[in-house]
Protein backbone atom coordinates (compact mmCIF):
# COMPACT_ATOMS: atom_id res chain seq x y z
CA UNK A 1 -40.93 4.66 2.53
CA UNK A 2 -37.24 5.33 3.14
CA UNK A 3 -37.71 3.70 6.53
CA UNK A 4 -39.18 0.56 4.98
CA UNK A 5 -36.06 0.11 2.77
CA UNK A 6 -33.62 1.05 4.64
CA UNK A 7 -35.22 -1.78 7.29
CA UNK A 8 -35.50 -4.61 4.21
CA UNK A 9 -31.78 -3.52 2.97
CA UNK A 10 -31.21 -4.10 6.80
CA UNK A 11 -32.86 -7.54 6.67
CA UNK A 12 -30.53 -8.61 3.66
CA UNK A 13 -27.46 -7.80 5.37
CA UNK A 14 -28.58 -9.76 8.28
CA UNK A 15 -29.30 -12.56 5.76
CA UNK A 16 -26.05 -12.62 3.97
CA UNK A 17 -24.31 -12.33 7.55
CA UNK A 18 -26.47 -15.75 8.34
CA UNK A 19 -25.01 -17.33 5.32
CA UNK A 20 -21.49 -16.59 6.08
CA UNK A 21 -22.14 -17.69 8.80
CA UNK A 22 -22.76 -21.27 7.87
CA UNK A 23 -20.08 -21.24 5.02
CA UNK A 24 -17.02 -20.44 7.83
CA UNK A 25 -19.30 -23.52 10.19
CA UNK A 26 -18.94 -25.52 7.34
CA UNK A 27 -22.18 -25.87 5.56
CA UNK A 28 -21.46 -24.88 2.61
CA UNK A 29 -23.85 -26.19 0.78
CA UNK A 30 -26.68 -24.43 3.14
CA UNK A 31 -24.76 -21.32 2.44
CA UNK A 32 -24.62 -22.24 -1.23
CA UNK A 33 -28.10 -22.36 -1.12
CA UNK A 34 -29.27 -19.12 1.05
CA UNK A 35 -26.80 -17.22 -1.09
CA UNK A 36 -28.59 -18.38 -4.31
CA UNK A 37 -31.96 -17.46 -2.84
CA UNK A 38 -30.70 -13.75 -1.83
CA UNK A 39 -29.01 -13.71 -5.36
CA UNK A 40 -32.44 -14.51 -7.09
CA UNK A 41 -34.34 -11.72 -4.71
CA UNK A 42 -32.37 -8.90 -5.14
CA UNK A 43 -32.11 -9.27 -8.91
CA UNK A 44 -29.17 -7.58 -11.42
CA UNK A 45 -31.18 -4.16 -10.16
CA UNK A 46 -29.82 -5.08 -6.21
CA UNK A 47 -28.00 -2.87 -4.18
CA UNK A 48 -24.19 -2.85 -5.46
CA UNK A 49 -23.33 -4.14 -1.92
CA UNK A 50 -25.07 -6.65 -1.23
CA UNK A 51 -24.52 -7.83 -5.03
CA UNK A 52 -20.55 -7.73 -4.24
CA UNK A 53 -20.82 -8.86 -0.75
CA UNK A 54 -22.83 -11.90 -1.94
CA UNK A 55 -21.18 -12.86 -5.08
CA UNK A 56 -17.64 -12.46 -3.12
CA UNK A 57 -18.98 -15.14 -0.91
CA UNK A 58 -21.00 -17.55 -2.96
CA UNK A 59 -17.48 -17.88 -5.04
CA UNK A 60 -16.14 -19.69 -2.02
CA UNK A 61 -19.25 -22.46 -1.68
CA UNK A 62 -18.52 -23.69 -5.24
CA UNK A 63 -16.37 -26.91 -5.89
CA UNK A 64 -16.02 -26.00 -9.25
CA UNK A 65 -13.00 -23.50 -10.30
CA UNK A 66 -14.94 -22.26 -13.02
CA UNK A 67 -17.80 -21.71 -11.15
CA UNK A 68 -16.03 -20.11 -8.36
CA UNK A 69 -14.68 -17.83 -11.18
CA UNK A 70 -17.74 -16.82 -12.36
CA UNK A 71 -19.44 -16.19 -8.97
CA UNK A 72 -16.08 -13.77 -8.54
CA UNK A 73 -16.53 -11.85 -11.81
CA UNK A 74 -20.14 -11.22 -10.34
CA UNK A 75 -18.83 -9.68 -7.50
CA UNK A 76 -16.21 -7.53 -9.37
CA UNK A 77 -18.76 -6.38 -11.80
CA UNK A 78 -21.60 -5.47 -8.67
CA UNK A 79 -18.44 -3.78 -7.63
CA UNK A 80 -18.04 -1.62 -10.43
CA UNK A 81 -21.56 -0.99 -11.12
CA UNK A 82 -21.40 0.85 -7.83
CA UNK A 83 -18.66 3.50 -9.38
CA UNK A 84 -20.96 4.48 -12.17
CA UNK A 85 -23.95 6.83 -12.38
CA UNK A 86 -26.31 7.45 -9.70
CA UNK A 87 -24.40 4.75 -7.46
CA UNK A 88 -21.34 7.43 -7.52
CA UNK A 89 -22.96 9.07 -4.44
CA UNK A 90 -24.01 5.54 -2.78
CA UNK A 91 -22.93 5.98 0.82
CA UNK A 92 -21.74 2.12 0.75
CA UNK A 93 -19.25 3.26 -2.05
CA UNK A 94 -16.51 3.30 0.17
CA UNK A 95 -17.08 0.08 1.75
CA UNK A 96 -17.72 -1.31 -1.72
CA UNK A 97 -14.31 0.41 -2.64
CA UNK A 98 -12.80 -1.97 0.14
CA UNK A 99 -13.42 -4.38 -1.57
CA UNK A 100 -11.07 -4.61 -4.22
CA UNK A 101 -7.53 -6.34 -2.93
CA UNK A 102 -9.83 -9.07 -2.03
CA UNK A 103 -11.94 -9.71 -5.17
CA UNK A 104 -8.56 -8.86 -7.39
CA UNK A 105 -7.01 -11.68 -5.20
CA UNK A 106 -9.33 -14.06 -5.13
CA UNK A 107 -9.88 -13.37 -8.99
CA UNK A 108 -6.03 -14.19 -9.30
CA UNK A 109 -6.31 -17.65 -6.99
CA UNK A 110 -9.28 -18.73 -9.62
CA UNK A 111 -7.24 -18.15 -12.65
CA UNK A 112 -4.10 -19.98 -10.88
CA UNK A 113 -6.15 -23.20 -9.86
CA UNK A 114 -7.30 -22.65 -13.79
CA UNK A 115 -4.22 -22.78 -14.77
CA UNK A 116 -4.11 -19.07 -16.32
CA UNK A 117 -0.33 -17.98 -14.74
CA UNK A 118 -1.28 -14.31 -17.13
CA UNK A 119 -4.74 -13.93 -16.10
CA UNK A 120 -3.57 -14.30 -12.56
CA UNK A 121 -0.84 -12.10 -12.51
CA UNK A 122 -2.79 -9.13 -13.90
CA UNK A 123 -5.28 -9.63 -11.08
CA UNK A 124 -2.46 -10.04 -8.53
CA UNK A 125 -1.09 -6.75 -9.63
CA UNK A 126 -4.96 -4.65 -9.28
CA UNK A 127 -5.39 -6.52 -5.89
CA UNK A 128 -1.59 -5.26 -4.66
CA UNK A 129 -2.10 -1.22 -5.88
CA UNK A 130 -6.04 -1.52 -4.15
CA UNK A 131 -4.35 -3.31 -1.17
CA UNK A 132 -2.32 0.14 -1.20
CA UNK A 133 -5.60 2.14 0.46
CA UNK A 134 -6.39 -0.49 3.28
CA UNK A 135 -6.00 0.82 6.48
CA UNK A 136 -2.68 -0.87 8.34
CA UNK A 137 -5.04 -3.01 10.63
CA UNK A 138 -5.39 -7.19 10.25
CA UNK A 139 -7.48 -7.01 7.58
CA UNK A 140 -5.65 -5.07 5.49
CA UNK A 141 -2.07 -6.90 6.84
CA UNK A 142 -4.23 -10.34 6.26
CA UNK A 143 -5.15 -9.08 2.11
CA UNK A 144 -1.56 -7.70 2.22
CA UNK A 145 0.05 -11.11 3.44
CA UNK A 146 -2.22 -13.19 1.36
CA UNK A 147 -1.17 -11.33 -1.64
CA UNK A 148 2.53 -12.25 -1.08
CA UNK A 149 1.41 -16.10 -0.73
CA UNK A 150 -0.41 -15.89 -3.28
CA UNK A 151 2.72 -13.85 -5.83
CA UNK A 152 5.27 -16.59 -4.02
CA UNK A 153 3.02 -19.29 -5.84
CA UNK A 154 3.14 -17.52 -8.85
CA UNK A 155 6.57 -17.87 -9.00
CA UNK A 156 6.88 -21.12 -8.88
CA UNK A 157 4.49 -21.86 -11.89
């Protein structure tokens, strides 16, 4: 039984790797449409990650601001969901954890491009004290630098 799951939760991260996949080719609206699938499979009782991971990408197949704001609030919330409970000792907790500069950030971008200068900055500030916990490799020098763009912009509104 364990074996089976951990093999299906196995065949979902595959999956949302595929869609990715497409959405940094270019298709996004193939990837916009695998993600919705995977989103309708796993259900609001999905595993946290996969919820986050999913929802963190779907945001960035949407042409809509709104819509890309919504499909980011998913991800935060899958995000969260993983803190509470039972999902407190979820061993993908950590990675889940990792999370956070980039979903604050990308929160911030959608309320910017909405034209929400407050909104953004409070999500600016959550994604700069999370980016405080990334490792100093190029991802967390990449979240770190696009933080900075991102505040520079700011600025200028």
């Amino acid at each position: 039984m364990v074996e089976q799951q951990e093999a299906s939760e196995d065949a979902v991260t595959t999956r949302i790797g595929q869609a990715i996949m497409l959405l940094h080719g270019g298709d996004r609206e193939e990837a916009r449409n695998r993600f919705g699938a995977l989103w309708s499979e796993l259900g609001a009782d999905g595993d946290a990650l996969h919820r986050c991971t999913l929802a963190h990408y779907m945001a960035d197949t949407q042409d809509d601001p709104g819509d890309e704001l919504a499909w980011d609030l998913r991800a935060l919330t899958a995000a969260e969901g993983a803190g509470g409970g039972r999902a407190a000792e979820h061993p993908d907790l950590p990675a889940v954890r990792a999370f956070y500069p980039s979903l604050h950030l990308n929160l911030a971008a959608d309320y910017l491009k909405l034209q929400r200068p407050d909104s953004a900055r409070i999500h600016l500030q959550r994604a700069r004290a999370a980016a405080e916990s990334l490792a100093d490799d190029g991802y967390g020098d990449g979240v770190r630098a696009a933080i900075d763009r991102l505040e520079l912009r700011l600025r200028e509104q």
